[in-house]
C-alpha atoms as a PDB file:
ATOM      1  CA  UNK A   1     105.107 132.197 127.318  1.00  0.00           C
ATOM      2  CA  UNK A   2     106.356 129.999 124.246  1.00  0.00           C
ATOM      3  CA  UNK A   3     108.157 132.969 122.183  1.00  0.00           C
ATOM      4  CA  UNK A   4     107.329 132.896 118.100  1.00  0.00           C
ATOM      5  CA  UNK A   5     111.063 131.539 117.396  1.00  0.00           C
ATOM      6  CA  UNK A   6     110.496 128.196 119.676  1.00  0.00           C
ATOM      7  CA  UNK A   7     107.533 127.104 117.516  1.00  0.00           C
ATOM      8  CA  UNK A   8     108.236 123.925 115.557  1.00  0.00           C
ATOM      9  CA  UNK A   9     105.198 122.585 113.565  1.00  0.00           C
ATOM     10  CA  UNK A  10     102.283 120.460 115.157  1.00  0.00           C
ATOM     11  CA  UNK A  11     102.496 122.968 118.191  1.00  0.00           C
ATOM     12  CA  UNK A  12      99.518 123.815 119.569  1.00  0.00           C
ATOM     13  CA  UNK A  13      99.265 127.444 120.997  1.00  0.00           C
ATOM     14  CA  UNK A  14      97.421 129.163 123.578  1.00  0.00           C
ATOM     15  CA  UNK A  15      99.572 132.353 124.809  1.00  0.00           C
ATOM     16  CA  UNK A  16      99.611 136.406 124.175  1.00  0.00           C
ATOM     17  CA  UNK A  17     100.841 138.107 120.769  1.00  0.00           C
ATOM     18  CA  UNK A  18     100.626 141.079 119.083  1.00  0.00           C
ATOM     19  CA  UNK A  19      98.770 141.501 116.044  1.00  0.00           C
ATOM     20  CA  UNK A  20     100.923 143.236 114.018  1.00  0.00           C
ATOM     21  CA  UNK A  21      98.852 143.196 110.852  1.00  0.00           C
ATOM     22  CA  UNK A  22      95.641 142.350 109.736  1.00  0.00           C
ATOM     23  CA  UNK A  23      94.077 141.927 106.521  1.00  0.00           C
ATOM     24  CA  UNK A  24      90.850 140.576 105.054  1.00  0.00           C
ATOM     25  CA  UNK A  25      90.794 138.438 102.439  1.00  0.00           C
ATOM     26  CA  UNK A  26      89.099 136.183 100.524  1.00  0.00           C
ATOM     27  CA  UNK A  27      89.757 132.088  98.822  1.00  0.00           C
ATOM     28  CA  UNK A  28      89.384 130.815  95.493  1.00  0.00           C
ATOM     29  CA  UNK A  29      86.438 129.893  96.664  1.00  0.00           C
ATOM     30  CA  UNK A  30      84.688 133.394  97.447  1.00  0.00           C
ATOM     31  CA  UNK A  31      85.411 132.250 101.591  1.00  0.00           C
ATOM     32  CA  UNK A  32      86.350 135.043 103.394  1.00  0.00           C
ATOM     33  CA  UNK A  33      89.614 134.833 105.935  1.00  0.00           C
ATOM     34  CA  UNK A  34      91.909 137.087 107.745  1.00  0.00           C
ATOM     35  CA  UNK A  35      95.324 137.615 106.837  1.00  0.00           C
ATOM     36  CA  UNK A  36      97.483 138.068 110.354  1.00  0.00           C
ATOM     37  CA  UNK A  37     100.984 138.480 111.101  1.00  0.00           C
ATOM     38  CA  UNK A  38     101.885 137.757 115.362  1.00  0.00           C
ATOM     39  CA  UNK A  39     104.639 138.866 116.758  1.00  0.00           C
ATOM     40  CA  UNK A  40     107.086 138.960 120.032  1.00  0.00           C
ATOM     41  CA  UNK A  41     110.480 140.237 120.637  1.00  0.00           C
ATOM     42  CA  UNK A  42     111.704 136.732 119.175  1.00  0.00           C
ATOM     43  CA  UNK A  43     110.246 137.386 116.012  1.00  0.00           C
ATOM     44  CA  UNK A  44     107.114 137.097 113.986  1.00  0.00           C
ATOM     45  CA  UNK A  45     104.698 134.379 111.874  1.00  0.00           C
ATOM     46  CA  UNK A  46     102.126 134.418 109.234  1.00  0.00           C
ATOM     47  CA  UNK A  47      98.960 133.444 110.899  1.00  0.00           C
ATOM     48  CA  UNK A  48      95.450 132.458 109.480  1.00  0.00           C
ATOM     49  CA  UNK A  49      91.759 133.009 110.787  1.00  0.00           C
ATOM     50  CA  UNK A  50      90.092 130.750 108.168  1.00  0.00           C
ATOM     51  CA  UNK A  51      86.661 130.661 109.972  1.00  0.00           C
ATOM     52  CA  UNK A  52      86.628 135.164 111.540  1.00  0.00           C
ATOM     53  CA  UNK A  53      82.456 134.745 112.264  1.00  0.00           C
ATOM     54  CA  UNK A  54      83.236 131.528 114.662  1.00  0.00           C
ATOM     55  CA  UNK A  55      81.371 132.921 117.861  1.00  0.00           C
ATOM     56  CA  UNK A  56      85.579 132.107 119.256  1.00  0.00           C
ATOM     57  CA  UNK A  57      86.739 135.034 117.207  1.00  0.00           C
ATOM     58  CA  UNK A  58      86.790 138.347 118.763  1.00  0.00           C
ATOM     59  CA  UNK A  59      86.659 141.505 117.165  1.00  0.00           C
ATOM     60  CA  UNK A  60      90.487 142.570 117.088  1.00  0.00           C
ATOM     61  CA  UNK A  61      92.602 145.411 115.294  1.00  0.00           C
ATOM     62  CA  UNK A  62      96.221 145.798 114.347  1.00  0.00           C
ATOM     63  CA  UNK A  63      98.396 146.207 117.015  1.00  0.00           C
ATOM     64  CA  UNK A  64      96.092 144.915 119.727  1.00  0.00           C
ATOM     65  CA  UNK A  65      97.265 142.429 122.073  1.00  0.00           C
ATOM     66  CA  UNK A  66      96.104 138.970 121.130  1.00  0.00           C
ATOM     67  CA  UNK A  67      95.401 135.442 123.187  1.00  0.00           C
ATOM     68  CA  UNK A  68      95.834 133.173 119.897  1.00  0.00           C
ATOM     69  CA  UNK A  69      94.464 129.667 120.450  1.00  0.00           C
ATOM     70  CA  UNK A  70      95.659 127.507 117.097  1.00  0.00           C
ATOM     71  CA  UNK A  71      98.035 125.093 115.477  1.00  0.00           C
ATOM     72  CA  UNK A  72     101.201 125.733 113.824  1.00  0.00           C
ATOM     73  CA  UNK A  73     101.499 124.207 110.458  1.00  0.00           C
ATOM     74  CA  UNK A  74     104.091 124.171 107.668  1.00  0.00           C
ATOM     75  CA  UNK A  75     103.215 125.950 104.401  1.00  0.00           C
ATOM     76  CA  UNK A  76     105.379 125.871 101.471  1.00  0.00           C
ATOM     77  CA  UNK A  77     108.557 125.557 103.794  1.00  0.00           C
ATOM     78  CA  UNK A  78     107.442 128.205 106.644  1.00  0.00           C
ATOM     79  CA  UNK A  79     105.793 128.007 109.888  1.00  0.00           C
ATOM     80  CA  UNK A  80     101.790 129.193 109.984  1.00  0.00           C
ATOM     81  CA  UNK A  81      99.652 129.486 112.496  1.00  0.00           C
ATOM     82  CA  UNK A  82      95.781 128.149 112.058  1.00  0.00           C
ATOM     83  CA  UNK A  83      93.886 130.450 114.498  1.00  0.00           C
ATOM     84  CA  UNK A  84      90.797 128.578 116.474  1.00  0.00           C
ATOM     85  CA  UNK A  85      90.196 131.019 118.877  1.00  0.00           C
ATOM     86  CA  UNK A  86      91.772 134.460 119.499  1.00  0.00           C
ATOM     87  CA  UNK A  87      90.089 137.410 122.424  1.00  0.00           C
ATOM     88  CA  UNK A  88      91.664 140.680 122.610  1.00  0.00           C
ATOM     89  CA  UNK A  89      93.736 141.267 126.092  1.00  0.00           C
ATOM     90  CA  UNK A  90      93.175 144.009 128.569  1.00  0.00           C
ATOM     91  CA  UNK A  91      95.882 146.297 129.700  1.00  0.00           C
ATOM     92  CA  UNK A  92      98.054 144.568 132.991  1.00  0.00           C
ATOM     93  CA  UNK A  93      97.549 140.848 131.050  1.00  0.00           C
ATOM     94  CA  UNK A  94     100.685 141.312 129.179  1.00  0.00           C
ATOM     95  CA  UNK A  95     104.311 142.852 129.097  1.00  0.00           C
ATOM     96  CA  UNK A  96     104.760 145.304 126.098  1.00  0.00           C
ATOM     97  CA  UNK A  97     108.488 144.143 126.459  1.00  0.00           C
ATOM     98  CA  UNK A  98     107.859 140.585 125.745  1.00  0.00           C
ATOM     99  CA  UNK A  99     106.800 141.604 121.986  1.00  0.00           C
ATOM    100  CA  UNK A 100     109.236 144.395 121.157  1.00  0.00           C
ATOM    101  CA  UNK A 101     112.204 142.486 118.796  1.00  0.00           C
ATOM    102  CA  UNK A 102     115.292 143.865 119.908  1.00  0.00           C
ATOM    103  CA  UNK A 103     118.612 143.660 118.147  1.00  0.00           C
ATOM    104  CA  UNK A 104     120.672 140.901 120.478  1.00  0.00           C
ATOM    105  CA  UNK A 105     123.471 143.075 120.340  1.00  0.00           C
ATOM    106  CA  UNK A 106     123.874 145.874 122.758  1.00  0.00           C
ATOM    107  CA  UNK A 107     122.546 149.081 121.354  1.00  0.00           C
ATOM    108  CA  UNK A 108     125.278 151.273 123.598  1.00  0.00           C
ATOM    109  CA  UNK A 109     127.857 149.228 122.169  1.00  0.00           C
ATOM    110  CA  UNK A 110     126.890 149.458 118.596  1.00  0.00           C
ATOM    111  CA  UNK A 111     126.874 153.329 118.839  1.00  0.00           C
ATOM    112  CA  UNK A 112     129.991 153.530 120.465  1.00  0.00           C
ATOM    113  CA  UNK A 113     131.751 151.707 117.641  1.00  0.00           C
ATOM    114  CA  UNK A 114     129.660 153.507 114.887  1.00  0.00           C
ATOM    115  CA  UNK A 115     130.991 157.067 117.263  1.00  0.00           C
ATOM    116  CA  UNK A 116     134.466 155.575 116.822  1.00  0.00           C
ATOM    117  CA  UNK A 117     134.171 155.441 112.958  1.00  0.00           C
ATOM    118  CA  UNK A 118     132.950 159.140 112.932  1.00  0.00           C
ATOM    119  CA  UNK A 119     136.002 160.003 114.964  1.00  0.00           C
ATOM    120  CA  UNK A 120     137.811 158.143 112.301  1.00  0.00           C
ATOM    121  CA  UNK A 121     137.198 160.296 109.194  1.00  0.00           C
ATOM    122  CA  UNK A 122     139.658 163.160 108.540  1.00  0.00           C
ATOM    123  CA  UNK A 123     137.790 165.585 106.150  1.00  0.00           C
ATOM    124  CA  UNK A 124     136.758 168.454 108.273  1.00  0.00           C
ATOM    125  CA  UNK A 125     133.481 168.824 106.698  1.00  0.00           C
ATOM    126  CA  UNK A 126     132.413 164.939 106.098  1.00  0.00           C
ATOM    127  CA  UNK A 127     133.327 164.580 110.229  1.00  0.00           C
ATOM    128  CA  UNK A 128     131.145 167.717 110.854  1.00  0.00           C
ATOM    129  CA  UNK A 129     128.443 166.421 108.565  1.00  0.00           C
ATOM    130  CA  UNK A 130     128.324 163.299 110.488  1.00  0.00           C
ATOM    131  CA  UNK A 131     128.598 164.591 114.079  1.00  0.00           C
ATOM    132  CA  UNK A 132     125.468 167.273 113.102  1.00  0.00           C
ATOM    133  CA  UNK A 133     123.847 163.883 112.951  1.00  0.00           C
ATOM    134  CA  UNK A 134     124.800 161.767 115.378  1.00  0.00           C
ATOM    135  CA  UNK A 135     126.854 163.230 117.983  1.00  0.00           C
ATOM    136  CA  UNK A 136     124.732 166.856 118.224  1.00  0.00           C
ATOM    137  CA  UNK A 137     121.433 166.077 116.673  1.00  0.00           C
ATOM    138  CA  UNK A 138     119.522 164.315 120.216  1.00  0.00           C
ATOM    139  CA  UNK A 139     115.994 163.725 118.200  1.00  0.00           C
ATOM    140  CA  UNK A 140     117.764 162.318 115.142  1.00  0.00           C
ATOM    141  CA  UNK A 141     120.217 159.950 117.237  1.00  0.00           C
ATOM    142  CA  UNK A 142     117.226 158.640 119.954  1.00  0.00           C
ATOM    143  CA  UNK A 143     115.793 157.449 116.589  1.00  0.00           C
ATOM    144  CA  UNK A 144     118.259 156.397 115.382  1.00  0.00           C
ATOM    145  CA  UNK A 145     119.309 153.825 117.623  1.00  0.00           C
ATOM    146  CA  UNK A 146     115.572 152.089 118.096  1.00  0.00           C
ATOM    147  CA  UNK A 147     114.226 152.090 114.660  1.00  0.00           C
ATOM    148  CA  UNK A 148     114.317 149.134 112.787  1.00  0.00           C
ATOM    149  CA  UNK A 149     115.911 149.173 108.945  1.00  0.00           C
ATOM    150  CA  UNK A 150     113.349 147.478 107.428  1.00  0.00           C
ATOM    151  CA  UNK A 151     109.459 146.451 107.697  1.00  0.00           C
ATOM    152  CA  UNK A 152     109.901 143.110 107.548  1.00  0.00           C
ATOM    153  CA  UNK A 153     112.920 141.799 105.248  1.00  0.00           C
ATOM    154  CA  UNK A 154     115.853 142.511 107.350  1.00  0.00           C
ATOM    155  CA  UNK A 155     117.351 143.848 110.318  1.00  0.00           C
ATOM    156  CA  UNK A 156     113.215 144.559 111.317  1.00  0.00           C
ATOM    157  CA  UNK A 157     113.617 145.014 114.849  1.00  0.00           C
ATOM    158  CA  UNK A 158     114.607 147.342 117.617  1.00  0.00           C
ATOM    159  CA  UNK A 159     117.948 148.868 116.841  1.00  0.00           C
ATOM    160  CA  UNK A 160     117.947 147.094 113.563  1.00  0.00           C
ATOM    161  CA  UNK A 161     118.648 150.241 111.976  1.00  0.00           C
ATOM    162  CA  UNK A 162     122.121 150.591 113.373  1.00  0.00           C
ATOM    163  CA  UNK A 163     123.248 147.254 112.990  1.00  0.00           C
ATOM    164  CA  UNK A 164     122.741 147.300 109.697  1.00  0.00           C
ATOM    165  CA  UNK A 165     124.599 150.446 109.118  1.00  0.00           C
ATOM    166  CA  UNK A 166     127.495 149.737 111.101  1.00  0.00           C
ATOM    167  CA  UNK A 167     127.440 146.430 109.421  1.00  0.00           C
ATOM    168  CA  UNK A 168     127.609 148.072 106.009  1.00  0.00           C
ATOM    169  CA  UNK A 169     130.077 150.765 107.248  1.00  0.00           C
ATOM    170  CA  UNK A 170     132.640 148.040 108.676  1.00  0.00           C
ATOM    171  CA  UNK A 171     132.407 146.162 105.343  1.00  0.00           C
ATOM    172  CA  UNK A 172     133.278 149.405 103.537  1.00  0.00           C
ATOM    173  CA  UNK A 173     136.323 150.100 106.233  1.00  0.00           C
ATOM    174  CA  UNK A 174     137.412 146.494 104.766  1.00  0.00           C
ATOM    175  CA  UNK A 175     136.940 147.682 101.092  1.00  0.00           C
ATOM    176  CA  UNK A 176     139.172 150.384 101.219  1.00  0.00           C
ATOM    177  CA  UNK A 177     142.035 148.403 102.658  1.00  0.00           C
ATOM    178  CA  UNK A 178     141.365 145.818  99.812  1.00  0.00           C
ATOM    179  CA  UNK A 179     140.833 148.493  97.274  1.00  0.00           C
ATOM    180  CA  UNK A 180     142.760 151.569  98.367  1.00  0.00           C
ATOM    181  CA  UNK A 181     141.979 153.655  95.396  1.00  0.00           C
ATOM    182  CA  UNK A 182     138.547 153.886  97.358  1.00  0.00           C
ATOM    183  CA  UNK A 183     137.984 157.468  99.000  1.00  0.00           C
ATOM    184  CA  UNK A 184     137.939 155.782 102.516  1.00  0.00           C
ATOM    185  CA  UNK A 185     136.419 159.119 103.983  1.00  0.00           C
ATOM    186  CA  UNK A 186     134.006 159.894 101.667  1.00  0.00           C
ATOM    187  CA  UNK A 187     132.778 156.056 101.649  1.00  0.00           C
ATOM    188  CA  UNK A 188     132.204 155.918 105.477  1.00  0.00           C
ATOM    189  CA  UNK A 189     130.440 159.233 105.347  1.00  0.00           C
ATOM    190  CA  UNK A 190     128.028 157.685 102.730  1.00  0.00           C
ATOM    191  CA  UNK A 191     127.878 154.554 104.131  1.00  0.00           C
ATOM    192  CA  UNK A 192     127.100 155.549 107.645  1.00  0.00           C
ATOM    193  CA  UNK A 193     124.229 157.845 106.151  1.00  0.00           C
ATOM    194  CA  UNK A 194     123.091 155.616 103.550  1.00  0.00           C
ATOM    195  CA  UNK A 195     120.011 154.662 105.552  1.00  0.00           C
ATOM    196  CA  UNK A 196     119.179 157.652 107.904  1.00  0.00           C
ATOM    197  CA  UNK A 197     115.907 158.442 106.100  1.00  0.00           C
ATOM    198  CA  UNK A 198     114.524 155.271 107.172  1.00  0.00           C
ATOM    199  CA  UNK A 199     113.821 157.074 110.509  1.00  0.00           C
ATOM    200  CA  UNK A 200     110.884 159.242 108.495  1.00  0.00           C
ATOM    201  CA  UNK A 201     110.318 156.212 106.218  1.00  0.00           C
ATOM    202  CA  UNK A 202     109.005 153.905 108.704  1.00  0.00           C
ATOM    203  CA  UNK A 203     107.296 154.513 112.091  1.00  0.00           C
ATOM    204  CA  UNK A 204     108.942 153.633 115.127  1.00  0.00           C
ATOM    205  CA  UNK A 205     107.886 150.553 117.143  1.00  0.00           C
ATOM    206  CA  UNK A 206     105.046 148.642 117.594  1.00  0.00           C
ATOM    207  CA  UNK A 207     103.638 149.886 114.496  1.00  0.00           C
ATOM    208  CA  UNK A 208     107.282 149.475 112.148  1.00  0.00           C
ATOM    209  CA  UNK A 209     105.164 150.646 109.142  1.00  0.00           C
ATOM    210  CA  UNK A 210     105.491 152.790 106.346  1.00  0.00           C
ATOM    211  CA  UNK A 211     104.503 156.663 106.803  1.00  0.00           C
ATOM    212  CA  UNK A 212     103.153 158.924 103.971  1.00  0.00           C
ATOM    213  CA  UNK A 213     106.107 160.417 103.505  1.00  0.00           C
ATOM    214  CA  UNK A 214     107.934 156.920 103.633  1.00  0.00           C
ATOM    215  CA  UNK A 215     105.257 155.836 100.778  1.00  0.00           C
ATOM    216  CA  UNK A 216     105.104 159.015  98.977  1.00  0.00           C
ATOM    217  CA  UNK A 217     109.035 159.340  98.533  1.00  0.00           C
ATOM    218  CA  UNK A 218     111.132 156.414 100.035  1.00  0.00           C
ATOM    219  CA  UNK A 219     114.146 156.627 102.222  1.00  0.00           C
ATOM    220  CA  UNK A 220     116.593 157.061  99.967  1.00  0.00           C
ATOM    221  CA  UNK A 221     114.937 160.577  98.641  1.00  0.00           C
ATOM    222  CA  UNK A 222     114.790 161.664 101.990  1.00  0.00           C
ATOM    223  CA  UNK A 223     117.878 161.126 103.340  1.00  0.00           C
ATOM    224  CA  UNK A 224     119.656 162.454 100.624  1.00  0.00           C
ATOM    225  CA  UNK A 225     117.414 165.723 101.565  1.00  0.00           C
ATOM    226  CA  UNK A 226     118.379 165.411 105.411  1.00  0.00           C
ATOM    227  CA  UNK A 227     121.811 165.262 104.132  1.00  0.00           C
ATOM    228  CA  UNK A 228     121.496 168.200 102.514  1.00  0.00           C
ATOM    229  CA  UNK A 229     119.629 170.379 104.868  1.00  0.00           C
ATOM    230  CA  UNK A 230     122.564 169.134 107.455  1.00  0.00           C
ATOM    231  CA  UNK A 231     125.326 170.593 104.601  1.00  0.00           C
ATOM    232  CA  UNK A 232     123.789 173.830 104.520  1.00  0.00           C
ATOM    233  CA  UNK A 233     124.400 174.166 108.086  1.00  0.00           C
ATOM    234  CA  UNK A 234     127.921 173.508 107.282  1.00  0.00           C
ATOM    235  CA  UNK A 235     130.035 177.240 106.615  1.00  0.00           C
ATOM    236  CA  UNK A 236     131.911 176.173 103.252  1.00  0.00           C
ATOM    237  CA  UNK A 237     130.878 172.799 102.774  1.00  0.00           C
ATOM    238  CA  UNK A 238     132.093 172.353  99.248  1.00  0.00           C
ATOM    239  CA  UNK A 239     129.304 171.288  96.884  1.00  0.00           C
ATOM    240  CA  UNK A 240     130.677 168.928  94.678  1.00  0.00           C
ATOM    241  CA  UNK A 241     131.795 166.857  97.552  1.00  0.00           C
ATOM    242  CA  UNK A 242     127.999 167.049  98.971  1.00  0.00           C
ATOM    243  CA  UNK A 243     126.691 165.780  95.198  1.00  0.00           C
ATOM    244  CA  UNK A 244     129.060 162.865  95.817  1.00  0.00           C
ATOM    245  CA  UNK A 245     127.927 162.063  99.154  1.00  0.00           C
ATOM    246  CA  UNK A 246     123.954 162.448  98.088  1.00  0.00           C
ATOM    247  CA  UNK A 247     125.250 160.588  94.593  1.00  0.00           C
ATOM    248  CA  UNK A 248     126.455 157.715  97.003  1.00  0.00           C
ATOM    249  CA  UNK A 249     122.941 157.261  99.069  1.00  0.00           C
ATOM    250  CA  UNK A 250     121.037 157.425  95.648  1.00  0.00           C
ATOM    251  CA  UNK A 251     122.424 155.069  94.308  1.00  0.00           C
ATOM    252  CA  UNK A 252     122.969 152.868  97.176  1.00  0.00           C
ATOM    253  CA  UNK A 253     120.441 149.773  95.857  1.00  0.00           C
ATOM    254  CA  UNK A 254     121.851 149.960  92.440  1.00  0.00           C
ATOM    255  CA  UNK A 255     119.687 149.463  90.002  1.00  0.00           C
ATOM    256  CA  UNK A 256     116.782 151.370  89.105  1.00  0.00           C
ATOM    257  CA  UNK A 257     114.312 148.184  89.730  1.00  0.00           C
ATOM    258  CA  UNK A 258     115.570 147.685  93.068  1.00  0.00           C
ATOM    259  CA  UNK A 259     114.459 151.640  93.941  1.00  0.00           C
ATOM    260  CA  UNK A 260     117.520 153.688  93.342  1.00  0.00           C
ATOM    261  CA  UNK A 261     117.023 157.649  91.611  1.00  0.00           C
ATOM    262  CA  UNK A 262     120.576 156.745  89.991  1.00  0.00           C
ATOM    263  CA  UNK A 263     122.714 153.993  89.581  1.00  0.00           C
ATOM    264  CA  UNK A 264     126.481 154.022  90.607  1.00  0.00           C
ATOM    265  CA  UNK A 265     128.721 156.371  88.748  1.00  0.00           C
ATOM    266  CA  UNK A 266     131.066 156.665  91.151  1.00  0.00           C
ATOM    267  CA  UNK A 267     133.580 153.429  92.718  1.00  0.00           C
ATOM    268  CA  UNK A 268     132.261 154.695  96.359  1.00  0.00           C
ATOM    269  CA  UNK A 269     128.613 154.777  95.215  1.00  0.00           C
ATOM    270  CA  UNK A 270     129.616 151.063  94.012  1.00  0.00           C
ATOM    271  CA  UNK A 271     131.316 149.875  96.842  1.00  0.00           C
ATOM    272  CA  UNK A 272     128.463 150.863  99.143  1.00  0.00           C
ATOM    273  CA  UNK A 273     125.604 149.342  97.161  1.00  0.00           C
ATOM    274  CA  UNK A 274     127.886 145.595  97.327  1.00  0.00           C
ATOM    275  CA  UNK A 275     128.053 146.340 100.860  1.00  0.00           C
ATOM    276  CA  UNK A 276     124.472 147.398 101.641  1.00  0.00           C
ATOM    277  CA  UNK A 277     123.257 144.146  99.924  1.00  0.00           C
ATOM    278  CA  UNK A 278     125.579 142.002 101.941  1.00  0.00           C
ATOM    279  CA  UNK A 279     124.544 143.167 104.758  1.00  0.00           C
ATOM    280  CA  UNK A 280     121.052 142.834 104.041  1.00  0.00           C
ATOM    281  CA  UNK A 281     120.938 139.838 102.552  1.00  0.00           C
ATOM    282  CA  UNK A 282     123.375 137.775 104.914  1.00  0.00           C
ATOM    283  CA  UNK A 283     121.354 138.912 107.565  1.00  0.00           C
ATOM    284  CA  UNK A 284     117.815 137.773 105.692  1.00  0.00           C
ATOM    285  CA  UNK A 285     119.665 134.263 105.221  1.00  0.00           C
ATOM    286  CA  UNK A 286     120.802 134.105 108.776  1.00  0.00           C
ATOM    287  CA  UNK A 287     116.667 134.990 109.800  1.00  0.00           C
ATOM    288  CA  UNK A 288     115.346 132.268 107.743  1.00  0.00           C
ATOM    289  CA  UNK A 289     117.797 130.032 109.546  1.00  0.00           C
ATOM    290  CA  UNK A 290     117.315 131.101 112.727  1.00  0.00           C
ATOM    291  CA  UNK A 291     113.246 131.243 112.403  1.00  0.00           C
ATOM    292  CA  UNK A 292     113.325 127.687 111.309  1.00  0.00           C
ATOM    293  CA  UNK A 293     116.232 126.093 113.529  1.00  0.00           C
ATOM    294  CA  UNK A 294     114.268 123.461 113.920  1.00  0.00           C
ATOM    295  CA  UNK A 295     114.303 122.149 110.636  1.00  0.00           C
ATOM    296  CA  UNK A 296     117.303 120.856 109.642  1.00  0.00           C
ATOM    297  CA  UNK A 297     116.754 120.415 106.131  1.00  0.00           C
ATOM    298  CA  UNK A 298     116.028 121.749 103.156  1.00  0.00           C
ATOM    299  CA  UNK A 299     113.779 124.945 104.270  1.00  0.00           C
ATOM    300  CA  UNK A 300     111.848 125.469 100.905  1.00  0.00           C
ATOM    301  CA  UNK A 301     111.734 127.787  97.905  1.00  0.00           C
ATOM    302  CA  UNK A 302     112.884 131.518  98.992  1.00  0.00           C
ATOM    303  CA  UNK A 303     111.289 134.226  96.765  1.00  0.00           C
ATOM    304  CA  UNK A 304     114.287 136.408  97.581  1.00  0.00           C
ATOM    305  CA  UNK A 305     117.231 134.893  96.902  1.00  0.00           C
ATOM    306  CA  UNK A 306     114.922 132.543  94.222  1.00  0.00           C
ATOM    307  CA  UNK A 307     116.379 129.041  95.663  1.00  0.00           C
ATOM    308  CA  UNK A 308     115.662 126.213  98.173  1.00  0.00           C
ATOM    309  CA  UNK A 309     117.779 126.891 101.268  1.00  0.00           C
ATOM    310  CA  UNK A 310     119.724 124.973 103.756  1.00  0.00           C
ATOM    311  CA  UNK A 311     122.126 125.508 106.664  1.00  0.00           C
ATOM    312  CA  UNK A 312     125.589 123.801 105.933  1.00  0.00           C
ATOM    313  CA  UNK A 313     126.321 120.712 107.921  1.00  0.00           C
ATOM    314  CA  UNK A 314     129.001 121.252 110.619  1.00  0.00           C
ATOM    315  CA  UNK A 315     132.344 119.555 110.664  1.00  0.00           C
END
């Protein structure tokens, strides 16, 4: 099997996928097409079924297993796949394994180290709050540790979720050596919850998508609830340091355009928001590169980050 990140264009393909989304649609022209994004554990690709009646085009769902005969093209500066052919696979044809992304770091280890930053805080009730999550909550931390952090932007595969936060927590450790006015405790606390409503936001794997709830009121609502709920459980958690910790996850993307109920009034609920969008974008950046490592120029216009992008040259 050729996995979705060794695809250079002018391939032609003829292996297993999973169809991760479908979506009719329709040209300029009033031609209809289907709108189809593959994917494998490497990764995943745009893919286009410009001709769906051809007598070669079975009748195929999201999240059915796929054998995609096409071409890979370039298209505005990323790789597409032209679909010629495509049947639906039977069960025993394919390895469910083979089209799971998985974070290439090791999930144990990442929890450890996010365990050993819980150990680290010294408030009584912040280190309660945390282990009610992650140490004695079993359902929350199982997960936890497999759901992705995003649908498609960043960090979108297994155990994506946890990379990120521990990214964004071990950036915030750094801040408050930098900046030591910084409430170190209250910071990790945030920073290592900042996210934990994406595990009710967004299904867990193959599907990755967004839930009713996750549509209806966003991750950043709902973890500020599940914080809450896990306070109450608390005997004399104090409540203005709970408004701070739920102030810090509202206003974690900063602005209101960018989906946050407040924007930062506190230097924690600051601190986390720079860190939260380093994490996620660096790691979008490093994607693009990585998807398109064959390419060793200019990799086209980005929408997100609203430039042309290239890797820098080594030495």
């Amino acid at each position: 099997m050729k996995y979705i990140r060794e695809l250079k264009e002018g391939d032609k393909i003829s292996d297993i996928y999973l169809c991760k989304y479908k979506q009719s649609a329709v040209t300029k022209n009033g031609k209809a097409y289907e709108n189809v994004i593959l994917q494998d554990k490497s990764g995943t690709i745009d893919a286009k079924v410009w001709e769906p009646n051809n007598p070669g085009i079975g009748d195929f769902d999201a999240l059915n297993y796929i054998e995609v005969y096409g071409d890979v093209n370039n298209f505005q500066g990323n790789l597409q796949v032209s679909v010629k052919r495509l049947r639906v696979c039977r069960s025993g044809e394919y390895d469910p394994a083979d089209y799971l992304p998985v974070s290439a770091r090791s999930i144990d280890g990442m929890y450890t180290e996010l365990l050993g930053l819980i150990q680290s805080v010294g408030n009584s009730y912040l280190k309660e709050l945390l282990r009610a999550f992650f140490v004695e909550d079993e359902a929350f931390a199982k997960l936890f540790r497999s759901a992705s952090a995003a649908k498609t932007v960043h960090h979108g595969f297994v155990g994506g979720l946890l990379e990120h936060t521990l990214g964004v927590a071990k950036l915030c450790e750094y801040y408050c050596t930098a900046y030591p006015i910084l409430k170190r405790d209250l910071l990790l606390t945030a920073a290592i919850c900042h996210d934990i409503g994406k595990v009710k936001e967004l299904s867990p794997f193959p599907e990755n998508d967004y839930t009713d709830d996750g549509q209806l009121l966003g991750h950043i609502v709902m973890g500020s609830q599940m914080v809450a709920e896990k306070a109450a459980k608390i005997a004399g958690f104090p409540h203005g340091l709970l408004s701070e910790v739920q102030h810090c996850i509202l206003a974690h993307h900063g602005k209101y355009e960018y989906g946050s109920p407040k924007l930062p009034a506190l230097m924690e609920a600051l601190a986390l928001n720079y860190a939260d969008d380093t994490d996620a974008k660096l790691e979008t950046f490093r994607e693009q590169l990585e998807n398109n490592s064959a390419n060793k120029g200019w990799l086209g216009y980005n929408r997100l980050f609203e430039s042309n992008l290239r890797a820098a040259r080594e030495g």
